[in-house]
C-alpha atoms as a PDB file:
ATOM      1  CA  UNK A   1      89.488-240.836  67.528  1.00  0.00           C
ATOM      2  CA  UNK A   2      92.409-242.468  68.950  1.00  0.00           C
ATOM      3  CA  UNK A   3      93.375-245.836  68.742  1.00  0.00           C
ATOM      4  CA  UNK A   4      97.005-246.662  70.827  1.00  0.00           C
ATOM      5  CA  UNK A   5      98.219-250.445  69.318  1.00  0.00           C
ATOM      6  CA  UNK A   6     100.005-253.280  71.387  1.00  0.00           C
ATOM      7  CA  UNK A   7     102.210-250.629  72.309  1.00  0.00           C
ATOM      8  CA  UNK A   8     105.511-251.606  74.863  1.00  0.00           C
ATOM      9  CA  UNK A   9     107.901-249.585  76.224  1.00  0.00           C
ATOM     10  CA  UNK A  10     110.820-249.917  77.682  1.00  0.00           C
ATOM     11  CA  UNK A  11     113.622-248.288  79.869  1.00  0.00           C
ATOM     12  CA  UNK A  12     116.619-250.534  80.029  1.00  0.00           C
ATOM     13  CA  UNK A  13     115.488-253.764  81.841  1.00  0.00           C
ATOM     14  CA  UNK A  14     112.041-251.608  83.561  1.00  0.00           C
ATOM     15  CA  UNK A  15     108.859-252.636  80.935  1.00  0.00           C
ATOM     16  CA  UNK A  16     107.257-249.582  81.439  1.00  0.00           C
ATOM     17  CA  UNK A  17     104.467-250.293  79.269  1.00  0.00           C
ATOM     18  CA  UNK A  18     103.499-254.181  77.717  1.00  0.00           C
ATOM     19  CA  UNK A  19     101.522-254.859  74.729  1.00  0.00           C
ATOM     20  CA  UNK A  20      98.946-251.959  75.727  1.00  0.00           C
ATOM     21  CA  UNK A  21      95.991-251.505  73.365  1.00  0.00           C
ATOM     22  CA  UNK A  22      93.246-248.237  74.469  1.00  0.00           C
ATOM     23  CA  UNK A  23      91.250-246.456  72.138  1.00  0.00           C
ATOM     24  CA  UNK A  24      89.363-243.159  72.924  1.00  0.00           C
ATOM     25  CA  UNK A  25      86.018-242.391  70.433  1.00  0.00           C
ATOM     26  CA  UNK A  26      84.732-239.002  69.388  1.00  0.00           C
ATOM     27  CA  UNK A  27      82.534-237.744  71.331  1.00  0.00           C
ATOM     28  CA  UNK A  28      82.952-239.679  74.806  1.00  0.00           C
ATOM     29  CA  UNK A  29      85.166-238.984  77.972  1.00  0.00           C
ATOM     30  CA  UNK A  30      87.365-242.573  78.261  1.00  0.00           C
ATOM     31  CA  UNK A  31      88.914-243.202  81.581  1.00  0.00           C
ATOM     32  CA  UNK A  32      92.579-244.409  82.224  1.00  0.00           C
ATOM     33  CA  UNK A  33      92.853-245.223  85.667  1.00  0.00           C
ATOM     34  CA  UNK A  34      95.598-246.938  88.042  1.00  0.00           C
ATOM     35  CA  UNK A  35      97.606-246.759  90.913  1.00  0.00           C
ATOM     36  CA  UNK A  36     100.927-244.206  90.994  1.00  0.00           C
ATOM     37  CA  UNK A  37     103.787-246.052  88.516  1.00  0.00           C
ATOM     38  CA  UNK A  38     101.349-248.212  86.384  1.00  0.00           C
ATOM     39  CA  UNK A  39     102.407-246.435  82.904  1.00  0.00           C
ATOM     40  CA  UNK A  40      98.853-243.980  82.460  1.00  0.00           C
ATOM     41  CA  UNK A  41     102.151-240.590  81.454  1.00  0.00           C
ATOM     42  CA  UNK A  42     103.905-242.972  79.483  1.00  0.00           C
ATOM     43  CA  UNK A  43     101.257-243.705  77.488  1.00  0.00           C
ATOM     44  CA  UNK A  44     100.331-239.805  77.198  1.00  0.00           C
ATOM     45  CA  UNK A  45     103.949-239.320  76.080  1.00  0.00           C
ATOM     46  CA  UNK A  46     103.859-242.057  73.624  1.00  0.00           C
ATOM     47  CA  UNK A  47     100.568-241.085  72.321  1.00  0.00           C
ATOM     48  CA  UNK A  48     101.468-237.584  72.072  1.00  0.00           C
ATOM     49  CA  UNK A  49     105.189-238.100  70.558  1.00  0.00           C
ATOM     50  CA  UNK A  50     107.116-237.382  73.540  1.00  0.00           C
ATOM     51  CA  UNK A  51     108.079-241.271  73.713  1.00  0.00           C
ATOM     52  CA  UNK A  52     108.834-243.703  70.798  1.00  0.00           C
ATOM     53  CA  UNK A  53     107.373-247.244  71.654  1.00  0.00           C
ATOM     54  CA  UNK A  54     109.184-249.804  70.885  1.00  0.00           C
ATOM     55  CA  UNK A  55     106.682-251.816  69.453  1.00  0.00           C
ATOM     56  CA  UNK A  56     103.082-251.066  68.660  1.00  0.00           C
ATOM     57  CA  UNK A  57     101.563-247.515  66.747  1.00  0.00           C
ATOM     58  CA  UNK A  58      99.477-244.549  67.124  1.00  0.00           C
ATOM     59  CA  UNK A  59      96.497-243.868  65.054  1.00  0.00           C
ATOM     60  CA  UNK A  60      94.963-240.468  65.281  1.00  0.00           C
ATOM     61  CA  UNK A  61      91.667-239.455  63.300  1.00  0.00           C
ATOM     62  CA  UNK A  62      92.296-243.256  60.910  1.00  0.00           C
ATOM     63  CA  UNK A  63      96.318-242.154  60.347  1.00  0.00           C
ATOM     64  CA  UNK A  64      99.076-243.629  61.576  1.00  0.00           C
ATOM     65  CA  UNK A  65     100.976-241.129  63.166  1.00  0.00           C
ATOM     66  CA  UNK A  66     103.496-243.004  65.064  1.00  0.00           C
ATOM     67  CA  UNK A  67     106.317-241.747  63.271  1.00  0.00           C
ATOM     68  CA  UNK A  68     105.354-237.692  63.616  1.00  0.00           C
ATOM     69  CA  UNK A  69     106.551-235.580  66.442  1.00  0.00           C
ATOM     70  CA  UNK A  70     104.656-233.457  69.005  1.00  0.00           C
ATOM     71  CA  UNK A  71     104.399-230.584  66.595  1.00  0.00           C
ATOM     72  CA  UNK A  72     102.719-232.443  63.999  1.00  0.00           C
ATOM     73  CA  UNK A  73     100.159-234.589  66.050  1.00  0.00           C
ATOM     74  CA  UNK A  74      99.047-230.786  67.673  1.00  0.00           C
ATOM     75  CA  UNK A  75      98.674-230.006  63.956  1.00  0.00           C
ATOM     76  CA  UNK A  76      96.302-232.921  63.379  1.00  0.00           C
ATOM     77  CA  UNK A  77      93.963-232.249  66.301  1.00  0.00           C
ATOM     78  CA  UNK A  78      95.515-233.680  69.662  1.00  0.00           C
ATOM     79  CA  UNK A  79      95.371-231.934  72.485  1.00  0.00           C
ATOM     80  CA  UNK A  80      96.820-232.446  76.208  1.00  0.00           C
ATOM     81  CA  UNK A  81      97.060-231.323  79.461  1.00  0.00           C
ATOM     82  CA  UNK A  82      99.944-232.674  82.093  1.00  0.00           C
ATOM     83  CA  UNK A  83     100.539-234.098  85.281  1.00  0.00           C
ATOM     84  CA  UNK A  84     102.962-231.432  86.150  1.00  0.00           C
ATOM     85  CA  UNK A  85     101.871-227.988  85.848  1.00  0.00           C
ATOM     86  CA  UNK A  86     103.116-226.462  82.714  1.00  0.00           C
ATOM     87  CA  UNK A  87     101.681-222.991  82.180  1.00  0.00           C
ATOM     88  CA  UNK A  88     103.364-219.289  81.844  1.00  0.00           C
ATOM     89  CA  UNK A  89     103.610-217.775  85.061  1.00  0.00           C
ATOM     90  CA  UNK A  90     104.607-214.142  83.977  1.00  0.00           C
ATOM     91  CA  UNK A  91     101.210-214.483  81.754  1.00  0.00           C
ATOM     92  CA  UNK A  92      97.672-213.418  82.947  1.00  0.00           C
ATOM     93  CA  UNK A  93      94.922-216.451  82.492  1.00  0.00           C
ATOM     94  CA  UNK A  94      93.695-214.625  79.432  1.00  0.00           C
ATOM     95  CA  UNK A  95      97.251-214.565  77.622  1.00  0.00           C
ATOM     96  CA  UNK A  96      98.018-218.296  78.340  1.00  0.00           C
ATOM     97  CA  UNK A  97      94.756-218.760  76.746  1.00  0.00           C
ATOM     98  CA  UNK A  98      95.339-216.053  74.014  1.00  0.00           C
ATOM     99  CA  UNK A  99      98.931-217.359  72.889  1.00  0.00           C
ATOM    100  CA  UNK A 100      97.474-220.735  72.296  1.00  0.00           C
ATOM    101  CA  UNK A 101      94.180-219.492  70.366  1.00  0.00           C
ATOM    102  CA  UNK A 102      96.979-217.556  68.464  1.00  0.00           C
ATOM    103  CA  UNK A 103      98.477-220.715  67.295  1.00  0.00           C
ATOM    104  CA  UNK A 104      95.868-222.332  66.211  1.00  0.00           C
ATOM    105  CA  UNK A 105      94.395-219.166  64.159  1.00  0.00           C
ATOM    106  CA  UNK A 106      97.985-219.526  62.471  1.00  0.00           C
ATOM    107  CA  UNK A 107      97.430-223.484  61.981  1.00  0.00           C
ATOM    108  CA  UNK A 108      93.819-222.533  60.245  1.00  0.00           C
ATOM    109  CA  UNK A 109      94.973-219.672  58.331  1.00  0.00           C
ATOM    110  CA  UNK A 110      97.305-221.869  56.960  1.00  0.00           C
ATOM    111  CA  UNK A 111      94.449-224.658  55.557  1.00  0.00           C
ATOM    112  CA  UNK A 112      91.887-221.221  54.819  1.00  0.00           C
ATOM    113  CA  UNK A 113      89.574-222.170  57.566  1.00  0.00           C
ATOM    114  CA  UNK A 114      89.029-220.206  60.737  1.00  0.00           C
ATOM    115  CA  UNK A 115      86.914-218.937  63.387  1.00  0.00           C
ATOM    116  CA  UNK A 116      86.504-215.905  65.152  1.00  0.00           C
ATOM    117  CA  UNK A 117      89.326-213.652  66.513  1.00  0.00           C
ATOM    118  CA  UNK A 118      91.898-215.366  68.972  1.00  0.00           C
ATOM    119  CA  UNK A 119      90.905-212.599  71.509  1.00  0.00           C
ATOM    120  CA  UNK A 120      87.252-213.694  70.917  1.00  0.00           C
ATOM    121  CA  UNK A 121      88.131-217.477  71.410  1.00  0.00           C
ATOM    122  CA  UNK A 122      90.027-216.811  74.239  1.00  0.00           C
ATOM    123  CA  UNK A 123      87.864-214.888  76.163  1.00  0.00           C
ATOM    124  CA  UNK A 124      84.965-217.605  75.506  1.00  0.00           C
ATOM    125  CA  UNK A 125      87.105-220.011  76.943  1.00  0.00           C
ATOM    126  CA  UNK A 126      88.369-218.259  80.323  1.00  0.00           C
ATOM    127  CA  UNK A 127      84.576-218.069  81.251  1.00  0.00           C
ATOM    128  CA  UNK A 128      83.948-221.291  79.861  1.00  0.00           C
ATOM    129  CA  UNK A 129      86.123-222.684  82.704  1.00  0.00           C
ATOM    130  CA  UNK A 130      84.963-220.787  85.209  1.00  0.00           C
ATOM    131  CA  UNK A 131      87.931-218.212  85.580  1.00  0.00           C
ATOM    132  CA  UNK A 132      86.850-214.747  84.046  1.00  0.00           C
ATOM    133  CA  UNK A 133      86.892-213.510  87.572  1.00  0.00           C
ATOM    134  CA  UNK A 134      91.123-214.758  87.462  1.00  0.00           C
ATOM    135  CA  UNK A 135      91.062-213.397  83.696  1.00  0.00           C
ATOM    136  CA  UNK A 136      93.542-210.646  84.280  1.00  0.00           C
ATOM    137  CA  UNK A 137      95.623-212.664  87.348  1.00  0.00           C
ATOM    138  CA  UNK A 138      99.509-214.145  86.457  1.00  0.00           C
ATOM    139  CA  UNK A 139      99.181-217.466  86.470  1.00  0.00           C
ATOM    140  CA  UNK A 140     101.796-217.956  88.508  1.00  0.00           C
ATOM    141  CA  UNK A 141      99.774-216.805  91.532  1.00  0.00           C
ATOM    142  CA  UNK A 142      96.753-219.046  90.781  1.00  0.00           C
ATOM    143  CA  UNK A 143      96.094-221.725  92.819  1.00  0.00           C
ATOM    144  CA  UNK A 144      97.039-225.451  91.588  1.00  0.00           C
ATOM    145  CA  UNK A 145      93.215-226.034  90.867  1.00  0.00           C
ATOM    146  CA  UNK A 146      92.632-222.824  89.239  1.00  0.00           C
ATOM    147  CA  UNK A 147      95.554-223.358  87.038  1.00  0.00           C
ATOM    148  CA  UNK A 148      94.785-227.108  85.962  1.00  0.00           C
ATOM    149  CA  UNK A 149      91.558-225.170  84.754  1.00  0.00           C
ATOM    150  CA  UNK A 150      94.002-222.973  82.995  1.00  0.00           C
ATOM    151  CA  UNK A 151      95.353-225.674  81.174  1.00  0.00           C
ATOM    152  CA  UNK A 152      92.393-226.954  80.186  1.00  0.00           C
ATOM    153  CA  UNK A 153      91.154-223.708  78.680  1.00  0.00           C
ATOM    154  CA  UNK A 154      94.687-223.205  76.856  1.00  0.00           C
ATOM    155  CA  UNK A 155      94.290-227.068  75.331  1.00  0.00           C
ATOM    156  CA  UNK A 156      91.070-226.181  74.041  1.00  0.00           C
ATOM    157  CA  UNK A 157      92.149-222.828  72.271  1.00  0.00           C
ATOM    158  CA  UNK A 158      93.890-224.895  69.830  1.00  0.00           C
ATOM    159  CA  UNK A 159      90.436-226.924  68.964  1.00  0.00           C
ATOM    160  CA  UNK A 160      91.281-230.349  69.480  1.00  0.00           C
ATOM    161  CA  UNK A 161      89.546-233.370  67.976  1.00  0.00           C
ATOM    162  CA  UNK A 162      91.422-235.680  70.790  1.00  0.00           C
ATOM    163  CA  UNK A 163      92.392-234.338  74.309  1.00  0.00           C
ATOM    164  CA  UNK A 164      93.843-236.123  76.498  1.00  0.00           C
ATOM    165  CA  UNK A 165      93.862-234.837  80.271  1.00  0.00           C
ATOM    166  CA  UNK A 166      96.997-236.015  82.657  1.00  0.00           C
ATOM    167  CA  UNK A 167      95.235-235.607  86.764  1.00  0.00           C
ATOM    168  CA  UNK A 168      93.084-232.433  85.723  1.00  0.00           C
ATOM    169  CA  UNK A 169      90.720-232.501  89.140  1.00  0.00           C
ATOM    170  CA  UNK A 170      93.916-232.330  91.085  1.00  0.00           C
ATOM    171  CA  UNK A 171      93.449-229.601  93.488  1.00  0.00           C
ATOM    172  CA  UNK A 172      90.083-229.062  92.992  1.00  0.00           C
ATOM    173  CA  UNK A 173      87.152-228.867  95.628  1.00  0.00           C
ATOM    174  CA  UNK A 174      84.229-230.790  95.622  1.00  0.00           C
ATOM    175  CA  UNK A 175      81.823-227.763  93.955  1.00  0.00           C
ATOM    176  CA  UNK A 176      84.843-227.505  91.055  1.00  0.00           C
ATOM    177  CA  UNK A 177      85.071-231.203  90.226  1.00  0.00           C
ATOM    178  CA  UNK A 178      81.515-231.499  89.302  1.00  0.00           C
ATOM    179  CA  UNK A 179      81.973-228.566  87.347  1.00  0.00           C
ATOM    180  CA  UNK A 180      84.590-229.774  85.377  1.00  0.00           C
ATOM    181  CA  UNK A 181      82.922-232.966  84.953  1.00  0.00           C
ATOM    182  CA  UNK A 182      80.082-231.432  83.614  1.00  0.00           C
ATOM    183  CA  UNK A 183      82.720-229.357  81.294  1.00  0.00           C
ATOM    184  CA  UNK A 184      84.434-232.279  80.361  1.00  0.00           C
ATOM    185  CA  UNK A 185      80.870-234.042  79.096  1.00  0.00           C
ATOM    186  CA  UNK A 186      79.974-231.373  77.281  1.00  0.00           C
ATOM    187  CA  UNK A 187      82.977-230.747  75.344  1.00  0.00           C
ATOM    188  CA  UNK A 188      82.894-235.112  74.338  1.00  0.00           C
ATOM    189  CA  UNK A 189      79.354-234.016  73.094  1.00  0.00           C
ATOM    190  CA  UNK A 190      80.188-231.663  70.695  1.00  0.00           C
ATOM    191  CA  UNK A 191      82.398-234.590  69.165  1.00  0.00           C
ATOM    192  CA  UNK A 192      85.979-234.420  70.700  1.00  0.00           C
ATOM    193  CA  UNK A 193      87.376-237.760  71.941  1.00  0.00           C
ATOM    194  CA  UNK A 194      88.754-237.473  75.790  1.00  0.00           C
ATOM    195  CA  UNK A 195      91.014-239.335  77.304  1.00  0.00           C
ATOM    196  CA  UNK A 196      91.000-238.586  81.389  1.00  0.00           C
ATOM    197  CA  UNK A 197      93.585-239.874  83.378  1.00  0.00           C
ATOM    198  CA  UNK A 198      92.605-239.420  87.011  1.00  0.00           C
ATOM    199  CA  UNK A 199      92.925-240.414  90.342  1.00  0.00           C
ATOM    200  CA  UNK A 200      88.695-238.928  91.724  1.00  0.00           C
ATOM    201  CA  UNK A 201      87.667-242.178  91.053  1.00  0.00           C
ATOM    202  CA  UNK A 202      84.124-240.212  91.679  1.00  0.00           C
ATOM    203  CA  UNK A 203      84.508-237.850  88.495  1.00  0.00           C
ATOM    204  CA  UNK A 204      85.764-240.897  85.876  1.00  0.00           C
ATOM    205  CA  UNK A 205      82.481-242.789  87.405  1.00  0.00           C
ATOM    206  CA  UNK A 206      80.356-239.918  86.544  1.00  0.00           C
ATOM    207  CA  UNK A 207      81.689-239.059  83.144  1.00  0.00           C
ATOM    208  CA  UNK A 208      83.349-242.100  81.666  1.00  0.00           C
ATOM    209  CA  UNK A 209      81.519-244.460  78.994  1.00  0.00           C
ATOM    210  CA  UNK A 210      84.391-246.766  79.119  1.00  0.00           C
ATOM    211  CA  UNK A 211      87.593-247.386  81.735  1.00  0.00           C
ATOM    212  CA  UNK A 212      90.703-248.966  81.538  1.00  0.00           C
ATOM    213  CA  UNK A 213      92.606-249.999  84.544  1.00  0.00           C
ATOM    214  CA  UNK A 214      96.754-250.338  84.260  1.00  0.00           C
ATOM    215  CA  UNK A 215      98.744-252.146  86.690  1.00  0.00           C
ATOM    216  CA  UNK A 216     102.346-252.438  86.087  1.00  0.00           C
ATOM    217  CA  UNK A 217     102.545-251.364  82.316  1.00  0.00           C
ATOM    218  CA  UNK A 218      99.576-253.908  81.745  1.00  0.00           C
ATOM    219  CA  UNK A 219      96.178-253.825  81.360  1.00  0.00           C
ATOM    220  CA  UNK A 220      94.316-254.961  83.963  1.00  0.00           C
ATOM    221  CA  UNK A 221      90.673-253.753  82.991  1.00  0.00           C
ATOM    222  CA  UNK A 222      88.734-252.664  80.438  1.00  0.00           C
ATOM    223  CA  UNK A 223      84.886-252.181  80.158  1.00  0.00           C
ATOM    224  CA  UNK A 224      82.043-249.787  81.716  1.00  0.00           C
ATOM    225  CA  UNK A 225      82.562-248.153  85.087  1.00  0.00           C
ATOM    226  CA  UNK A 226      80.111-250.567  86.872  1.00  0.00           C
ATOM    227  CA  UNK A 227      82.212-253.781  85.016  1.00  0.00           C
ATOM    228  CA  UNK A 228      85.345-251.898  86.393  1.00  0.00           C
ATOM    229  CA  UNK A 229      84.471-251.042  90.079  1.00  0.00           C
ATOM    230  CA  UNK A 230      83.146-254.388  89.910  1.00  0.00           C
ATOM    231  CA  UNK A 231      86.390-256.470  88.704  1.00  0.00           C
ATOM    232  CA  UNK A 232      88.035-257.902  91.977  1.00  0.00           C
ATOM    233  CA  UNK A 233      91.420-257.524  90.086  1.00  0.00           C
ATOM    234  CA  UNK A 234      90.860-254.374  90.317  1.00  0.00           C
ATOM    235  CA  UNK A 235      89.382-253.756  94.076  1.00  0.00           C
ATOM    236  CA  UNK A 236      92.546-255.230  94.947  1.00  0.00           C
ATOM    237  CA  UNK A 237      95.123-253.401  93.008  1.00  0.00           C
ATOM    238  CA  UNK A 238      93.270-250.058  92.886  1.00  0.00           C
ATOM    239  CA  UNK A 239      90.009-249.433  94.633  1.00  0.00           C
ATOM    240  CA  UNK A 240      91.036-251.278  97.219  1.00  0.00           C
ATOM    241  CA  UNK A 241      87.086-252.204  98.318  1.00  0.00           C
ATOM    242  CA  UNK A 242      84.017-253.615  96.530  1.00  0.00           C
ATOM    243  CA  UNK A 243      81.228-250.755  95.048  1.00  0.00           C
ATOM    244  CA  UNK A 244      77.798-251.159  97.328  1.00  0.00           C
ATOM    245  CA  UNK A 245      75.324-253.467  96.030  1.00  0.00           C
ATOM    246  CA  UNK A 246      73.446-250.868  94.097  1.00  0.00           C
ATOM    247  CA  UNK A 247      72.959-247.692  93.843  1.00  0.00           C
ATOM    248  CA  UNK A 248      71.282-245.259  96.253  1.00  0.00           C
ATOM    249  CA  UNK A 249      67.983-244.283  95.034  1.00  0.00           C
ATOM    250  CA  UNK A 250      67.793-241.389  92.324  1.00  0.00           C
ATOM    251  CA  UNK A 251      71.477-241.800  92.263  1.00  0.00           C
ATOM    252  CA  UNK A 252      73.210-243.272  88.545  1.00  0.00           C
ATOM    253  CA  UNK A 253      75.294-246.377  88.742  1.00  0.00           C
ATOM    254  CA  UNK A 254      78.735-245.758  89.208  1.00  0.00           C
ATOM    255  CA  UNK A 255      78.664-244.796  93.214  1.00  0.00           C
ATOM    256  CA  UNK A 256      81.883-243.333  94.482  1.00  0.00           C
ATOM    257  CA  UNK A 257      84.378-245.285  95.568  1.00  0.00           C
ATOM    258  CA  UNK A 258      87.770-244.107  96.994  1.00  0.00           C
ATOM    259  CA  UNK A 259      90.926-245.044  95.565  1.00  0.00           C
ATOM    260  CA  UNK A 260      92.828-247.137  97.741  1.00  0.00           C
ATOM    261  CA  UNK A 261      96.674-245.403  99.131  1.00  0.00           C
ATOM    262  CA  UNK A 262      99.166-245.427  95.762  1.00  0.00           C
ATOM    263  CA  UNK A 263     101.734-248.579  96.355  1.00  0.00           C
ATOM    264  CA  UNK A 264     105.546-248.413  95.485  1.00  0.00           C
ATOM    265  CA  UNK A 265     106.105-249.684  92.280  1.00  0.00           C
ATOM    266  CA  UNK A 266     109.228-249.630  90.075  1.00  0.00           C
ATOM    267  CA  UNK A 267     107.701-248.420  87.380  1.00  0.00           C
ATOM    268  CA  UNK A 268     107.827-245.281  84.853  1.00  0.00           C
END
């Protein structure tokens, strides 16, 4: 579990973030959701150690791990993807993948526990995510979809117990987003916590328990997707239009709504 505390941050005289407060449970997908400049990397960085709040704390797993860098909170089971792409390009698929299953044999060996060869793990994975056909392709010529699946797959080599996902439907097609929402359930059902940041409003309907909403370092929203798409803050800082009245028949709640265009903010 994650818990992120009245966290602020800020960048001169810009409040980046103010007095945010988000936690992400084992074994359900949480959505963080806003419009372009609300604060959604800056609380990835400052959850994952790239950015020191100035006030507030980060508890991973019950521990306070505020004070510990990147490196350690890895160590302790957090996981994440980013906004901007950040794989090896002179790699194939399957050695991005194998390098990080690698580590985190090294982490385990460490503490005596373990499972399975890296090669093993990371071949499980490529297919997992739907790329054994790209297993043996540099992931420098993947497409942008195909390698935000790649960084999924390489995030979960290292057997998170938090992951936290910065825009991973970005450049995906319709057939691959439900995919990886489907993915992204099952993996929060074998216990890990997710946190989804993500701009298919569509996916984080479908596979979010809970939602929160920033707007200008704040937060705007928090509840279920139906109490979010229905918030008229909201609508008018994000959505940008009211859900339907219901549902269509044999359809869940949560019907798709499209994000409304990303506003100029000066914001981090």
């Amino acid at each position: 579990m994650l818990r992120v505390d009245d966290v602020t941050v800020r960048f001169g005289g810009i409040s980046a973030l103010r007095g945010v407060t988000l936690e992400a449970a084992d074994g359900l997908v949480t959505g963080l959701i806003g419009p372009n400049g609300a604060g959604k990397t800056t609380l990835f960085n400052v959850a994952t150690g790239l950015q020191r709040p100035r006030t507030g704390c980060v508890v991973l797993d019950g521990r306070d791990v505020t004070r510990l860098g990147p490196g350690q909170r890895s160590r302790r089971g957090l996981g994440r993807t980013f906004q901007r792409l950040e794989v090896f390009g002179s790699l194939s698929v399957r050695d991005n993948v194998l390098l990080a299953a690698e580590v985190e044999r090294g982490w385990r060996s460490v503490s005596g526990s373990g499972r399975g060869s890296a090669r093993q793990v990371a071949d499980t994975l490529v297919e997992r995510t739907g790329l054994g056909h790209l297993a043996d392709t540099a992931a420098a010529e993947l497409p942008t979809g195909s390698a935000r699946l790649l960084e999924l797959a390489r995030a979960l080599a290292t057997r998170p117990s938090t992951l936290l996902l910065d825009e991973p439907g970005s450049g995906l097609d319709e057939s691959e987003t439900r995919d990886l929402g489907d993915l992204l359930l099952e993996v929060a059902a074998q216990g890990t916590a997710v946190l989804l940041v993500e701009h298919d409003v569509e996916l984080v309907m479908r596979v979010c328990t809970t939602v929160t909403v920033l707007d200008f370092g704040q937060v705007l929203a928090q509840g279920s997707p139906a109490e979010v798409q229905a918030d008229p803050r909201v609508q008018d800082a994000y959505l940008g239009a009211a859900p339907p009245a219901g549902p269509p028949a044999g359809r869940p709640a949560g019907p798709p709504v499209t994000a409304a265009p990303d506003r100029e903010q000066v914001m981090l």
